[in-house]
Structure formats: C-alpha cells, structure tokens
N, C-alpha and C. Protein backbone atom coordinates (compact mmCIF):
# COMPACT_ATOMS: atom_id res chain seq x y z
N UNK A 1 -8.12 1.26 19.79
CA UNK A 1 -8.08 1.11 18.36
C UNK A 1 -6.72 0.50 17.98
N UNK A 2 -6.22 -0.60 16.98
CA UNK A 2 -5.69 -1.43 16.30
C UNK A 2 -4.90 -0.39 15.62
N UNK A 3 -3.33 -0.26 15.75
CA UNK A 3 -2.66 0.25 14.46
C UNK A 3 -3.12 0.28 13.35
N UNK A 4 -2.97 -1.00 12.92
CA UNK A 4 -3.41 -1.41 11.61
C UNK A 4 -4.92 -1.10 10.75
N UNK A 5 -5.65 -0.42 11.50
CA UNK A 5 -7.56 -0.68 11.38
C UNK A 5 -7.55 0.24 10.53
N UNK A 6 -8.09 0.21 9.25
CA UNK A 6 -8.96 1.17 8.22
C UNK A 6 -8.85 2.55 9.07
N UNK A 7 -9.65 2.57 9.90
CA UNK A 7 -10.36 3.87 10.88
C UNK A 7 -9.49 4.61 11.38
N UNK A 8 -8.26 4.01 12.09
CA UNK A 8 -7.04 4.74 12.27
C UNK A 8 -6.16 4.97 11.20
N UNK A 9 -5.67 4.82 9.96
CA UNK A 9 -5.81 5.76 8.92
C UNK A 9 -6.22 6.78 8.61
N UNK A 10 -7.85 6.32 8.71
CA UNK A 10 -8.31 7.90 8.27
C UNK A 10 -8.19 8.55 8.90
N UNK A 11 -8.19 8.46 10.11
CA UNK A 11 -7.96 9.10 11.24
C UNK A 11 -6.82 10.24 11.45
N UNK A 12 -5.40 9.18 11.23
CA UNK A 12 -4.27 9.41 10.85
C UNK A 12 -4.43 10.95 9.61
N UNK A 13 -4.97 10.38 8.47
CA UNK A 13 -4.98 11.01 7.04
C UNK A 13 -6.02 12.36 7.08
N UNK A 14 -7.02 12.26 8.17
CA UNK A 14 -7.86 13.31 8.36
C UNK A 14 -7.17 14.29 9.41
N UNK A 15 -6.50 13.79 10.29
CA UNK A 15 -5.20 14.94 11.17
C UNK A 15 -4.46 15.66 10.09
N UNK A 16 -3.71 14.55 9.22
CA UNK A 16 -2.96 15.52 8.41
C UNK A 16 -3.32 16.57 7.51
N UNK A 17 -4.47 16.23 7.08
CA UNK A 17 -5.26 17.09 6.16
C UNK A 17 -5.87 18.54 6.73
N UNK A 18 -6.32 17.95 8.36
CA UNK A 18 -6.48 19.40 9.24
C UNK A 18 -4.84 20.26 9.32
N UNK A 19 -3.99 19.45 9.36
CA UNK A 19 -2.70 20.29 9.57
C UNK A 19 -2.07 21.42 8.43
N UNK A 20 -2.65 20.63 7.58
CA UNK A 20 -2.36 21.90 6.53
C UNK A 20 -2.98 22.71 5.79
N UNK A 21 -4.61 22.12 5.61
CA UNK A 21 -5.85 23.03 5.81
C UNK A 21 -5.73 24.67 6.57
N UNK A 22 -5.57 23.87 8.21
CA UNK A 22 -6.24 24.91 8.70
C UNK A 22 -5.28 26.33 8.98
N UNK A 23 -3.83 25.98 8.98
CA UNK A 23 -2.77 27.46 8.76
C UNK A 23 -3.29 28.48 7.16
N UNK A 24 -3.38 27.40 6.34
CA UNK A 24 -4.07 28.36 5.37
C UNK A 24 -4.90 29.39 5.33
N UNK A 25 -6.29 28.44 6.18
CA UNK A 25 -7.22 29.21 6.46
C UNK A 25 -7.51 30.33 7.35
N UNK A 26 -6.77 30.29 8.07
CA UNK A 26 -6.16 31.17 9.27
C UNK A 26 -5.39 32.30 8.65
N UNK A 27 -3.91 31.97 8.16
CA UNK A 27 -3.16 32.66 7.73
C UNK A 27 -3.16 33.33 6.37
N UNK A 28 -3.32 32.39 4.95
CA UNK A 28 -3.90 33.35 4.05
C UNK A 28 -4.97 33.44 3.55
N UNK A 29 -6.09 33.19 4.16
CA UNK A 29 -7.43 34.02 4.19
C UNK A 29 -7.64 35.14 4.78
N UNK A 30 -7.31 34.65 6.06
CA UNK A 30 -7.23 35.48 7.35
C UNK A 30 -7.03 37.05 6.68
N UNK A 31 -5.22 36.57 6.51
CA UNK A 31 -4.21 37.42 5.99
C UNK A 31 -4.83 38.26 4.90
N UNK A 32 -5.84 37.71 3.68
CA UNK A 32 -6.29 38.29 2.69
C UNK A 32 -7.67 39.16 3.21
N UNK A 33 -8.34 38.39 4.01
CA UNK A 33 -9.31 39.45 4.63
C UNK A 33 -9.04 40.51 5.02
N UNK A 34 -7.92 40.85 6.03
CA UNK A 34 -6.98 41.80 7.34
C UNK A 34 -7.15 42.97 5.95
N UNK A 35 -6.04 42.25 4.77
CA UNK A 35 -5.65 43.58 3.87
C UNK A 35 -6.88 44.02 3.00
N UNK A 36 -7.94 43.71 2.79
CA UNK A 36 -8.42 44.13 2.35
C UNK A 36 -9.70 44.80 3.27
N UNK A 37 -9.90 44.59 4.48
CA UNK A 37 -10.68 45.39 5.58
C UNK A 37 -10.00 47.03 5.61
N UNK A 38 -8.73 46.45 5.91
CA UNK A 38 -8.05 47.90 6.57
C UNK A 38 -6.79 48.80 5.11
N UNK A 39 -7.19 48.08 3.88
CA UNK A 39 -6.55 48.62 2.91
C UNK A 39 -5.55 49.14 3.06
N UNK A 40 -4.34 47.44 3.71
CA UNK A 40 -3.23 47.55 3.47
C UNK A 40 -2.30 46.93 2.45
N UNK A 41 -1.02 47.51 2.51
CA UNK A 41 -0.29 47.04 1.28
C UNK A 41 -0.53 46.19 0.91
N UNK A 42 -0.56 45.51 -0.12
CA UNK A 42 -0.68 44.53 -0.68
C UNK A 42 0.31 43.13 -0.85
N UNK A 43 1.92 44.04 -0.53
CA UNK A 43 3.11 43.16 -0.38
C UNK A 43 3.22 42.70 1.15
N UNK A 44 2.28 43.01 1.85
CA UNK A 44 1.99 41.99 3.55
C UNK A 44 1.63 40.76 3.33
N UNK A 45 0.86 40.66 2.09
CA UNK A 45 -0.25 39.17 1.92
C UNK A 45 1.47 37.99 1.91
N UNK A 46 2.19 38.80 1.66
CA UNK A 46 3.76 37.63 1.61
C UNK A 46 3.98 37.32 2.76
N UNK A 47 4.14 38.14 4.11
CA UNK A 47 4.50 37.72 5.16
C UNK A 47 3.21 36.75 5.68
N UNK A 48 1.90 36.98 4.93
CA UNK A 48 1.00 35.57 5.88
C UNK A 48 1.44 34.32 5.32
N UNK A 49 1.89 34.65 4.07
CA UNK A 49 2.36 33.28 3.26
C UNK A 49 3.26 32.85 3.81
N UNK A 50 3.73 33.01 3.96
CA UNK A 50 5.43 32.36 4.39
C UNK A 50 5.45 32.32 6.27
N UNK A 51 3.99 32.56 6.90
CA UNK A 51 4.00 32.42 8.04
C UNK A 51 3.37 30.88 7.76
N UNK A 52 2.58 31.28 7.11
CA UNK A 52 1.30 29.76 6.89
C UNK A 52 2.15 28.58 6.21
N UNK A 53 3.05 28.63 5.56
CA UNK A 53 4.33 27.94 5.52
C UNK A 53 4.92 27.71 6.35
N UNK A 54 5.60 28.37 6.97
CA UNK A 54 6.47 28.26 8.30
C UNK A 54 5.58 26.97 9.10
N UNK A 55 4.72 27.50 9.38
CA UNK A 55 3.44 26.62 10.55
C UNK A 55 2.73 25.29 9.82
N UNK A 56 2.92 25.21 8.43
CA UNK A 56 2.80 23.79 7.83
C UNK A 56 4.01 22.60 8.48
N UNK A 57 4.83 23.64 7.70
CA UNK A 57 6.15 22.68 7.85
C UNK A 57 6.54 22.23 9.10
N UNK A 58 6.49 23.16 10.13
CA UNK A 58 6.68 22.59 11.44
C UNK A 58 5.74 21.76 11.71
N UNK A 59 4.02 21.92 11.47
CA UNK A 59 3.34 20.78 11.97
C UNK A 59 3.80 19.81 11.36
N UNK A 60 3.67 19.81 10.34
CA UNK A 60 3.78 18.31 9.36
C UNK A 60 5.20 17.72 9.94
N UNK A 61 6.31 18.33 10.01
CA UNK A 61 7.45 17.77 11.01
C UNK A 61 6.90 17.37 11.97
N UNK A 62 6.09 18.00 12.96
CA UNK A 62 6.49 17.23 14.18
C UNK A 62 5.31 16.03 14.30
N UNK A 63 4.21 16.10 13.61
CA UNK A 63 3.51 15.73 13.33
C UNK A 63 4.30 13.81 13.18
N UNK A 64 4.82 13.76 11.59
CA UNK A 64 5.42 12.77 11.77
C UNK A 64 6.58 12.24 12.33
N UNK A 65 6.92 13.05 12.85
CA UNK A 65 8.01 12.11 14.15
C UNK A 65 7.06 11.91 15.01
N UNK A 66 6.41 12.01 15.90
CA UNK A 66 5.16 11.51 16.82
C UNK A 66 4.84 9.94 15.80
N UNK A 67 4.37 10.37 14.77
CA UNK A 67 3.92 8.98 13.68
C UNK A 67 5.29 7.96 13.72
N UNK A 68 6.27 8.37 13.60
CA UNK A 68 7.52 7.69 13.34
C UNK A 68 7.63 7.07 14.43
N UNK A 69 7.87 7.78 15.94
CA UNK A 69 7.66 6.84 17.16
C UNK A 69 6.78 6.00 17.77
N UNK A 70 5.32 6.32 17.24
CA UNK A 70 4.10 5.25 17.34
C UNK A 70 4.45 4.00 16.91
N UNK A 71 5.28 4.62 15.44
CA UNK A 71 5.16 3.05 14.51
C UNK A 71 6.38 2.65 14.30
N UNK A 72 7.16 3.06 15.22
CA UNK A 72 8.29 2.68 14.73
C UNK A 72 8.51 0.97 15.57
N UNK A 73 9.05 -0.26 14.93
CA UNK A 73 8.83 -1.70 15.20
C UNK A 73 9.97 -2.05 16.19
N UNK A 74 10.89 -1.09 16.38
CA UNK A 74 12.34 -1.08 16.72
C UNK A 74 11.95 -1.23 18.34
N UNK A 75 12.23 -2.14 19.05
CA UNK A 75 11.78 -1.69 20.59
C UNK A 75 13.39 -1.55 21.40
N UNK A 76 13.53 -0.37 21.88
CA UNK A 76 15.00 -0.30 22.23
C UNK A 76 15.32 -1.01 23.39
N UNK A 77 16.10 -1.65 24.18
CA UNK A 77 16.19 -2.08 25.17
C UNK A 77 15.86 -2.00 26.30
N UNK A 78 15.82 -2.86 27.05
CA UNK A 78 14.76 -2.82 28.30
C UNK A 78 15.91 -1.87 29.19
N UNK A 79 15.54 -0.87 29.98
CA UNK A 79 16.26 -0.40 30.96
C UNK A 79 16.59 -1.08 32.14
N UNK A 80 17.63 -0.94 32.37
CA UNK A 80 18.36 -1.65 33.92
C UNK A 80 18.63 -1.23 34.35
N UNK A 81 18.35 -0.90 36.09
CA UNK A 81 18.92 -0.46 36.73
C UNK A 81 20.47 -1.29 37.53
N UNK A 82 21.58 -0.36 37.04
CA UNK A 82 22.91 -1.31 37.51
C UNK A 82 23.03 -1.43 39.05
N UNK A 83 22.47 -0.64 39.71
CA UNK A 83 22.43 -0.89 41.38
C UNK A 83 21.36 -2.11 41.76
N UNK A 84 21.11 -2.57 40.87
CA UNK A 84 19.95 -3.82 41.22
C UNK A 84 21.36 -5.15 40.75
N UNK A 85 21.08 -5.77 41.94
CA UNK A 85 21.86 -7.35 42.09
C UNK A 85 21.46 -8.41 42.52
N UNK A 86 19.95 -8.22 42.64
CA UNK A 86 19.05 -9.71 43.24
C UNK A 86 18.81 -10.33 41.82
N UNK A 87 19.78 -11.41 41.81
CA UNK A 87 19.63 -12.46 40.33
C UNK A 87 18.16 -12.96 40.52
C-alpha cells in the first residue's frame, strides 16, 4: 500500500480511533461495571480514569512517533563503514 492512498488514511485514522476508544472501554466502563458489581466506593471510578488517561496518552505518543518516522522525508545518511578502503 502507497503512503499517500485514501485507504491508508483510514487506516491510519481508524488505528487512532481504536487507540483511544478502546482504554475507555476497558478502563471506564470496565471500571464502572467492577464498582457497581461489588459495591465499591465510588471515589475508585477516579483511579480508572486517570489510568484510561495514562494509557491514551502513552498510546497516542507512541503511536505518532512510529507515524513521525514512517513519514518523516528526512533520509539520514547512508552509513559507512570507516574500515572499508576499496575506492
């Protein structure tokens, strides 16, 4: 598939959308189900929040640095080995 192609976009735009979807759904659903099964405190539902946060932000970080190095146009220099001397 073509950098540039429609399809890899969405592609692209449908990863990201799973990335922050699915900690939610996990963490404060999850999290809201847990407390209300086992009728606990109610000030826990904070620690799923701020886990399901935590785990956004890191995906979505590392997420686009992976994107940043795909696309990045910059090609750094060719490596040389200095023990090589056959001109």
């Amino acid at each position: 598939m073509k950098k540039d192609s429609p399809l890899k976009a969405f592609v692209i735009a449908g990863h990201f959308f799973w990335i922050i979807v699915s900690p939610i759904l996990i963490f404060i659903v999850g999290g809201s189900w847990l407390i209300n099964r086992f009728n606990w405190d109610n000030r826990i539902m904070l620690v799923f929040i701020l886990v399901a946060l935590a785990v956004i932000v890191i995906s979505a970080w590392s997420y686009f640095k992976q994107m940043l190095s795909v696309y990045d146009d910059e090609k750094p220099p060719p490596k040389t080995d200095k023990r090589d001397y056959d001109y």
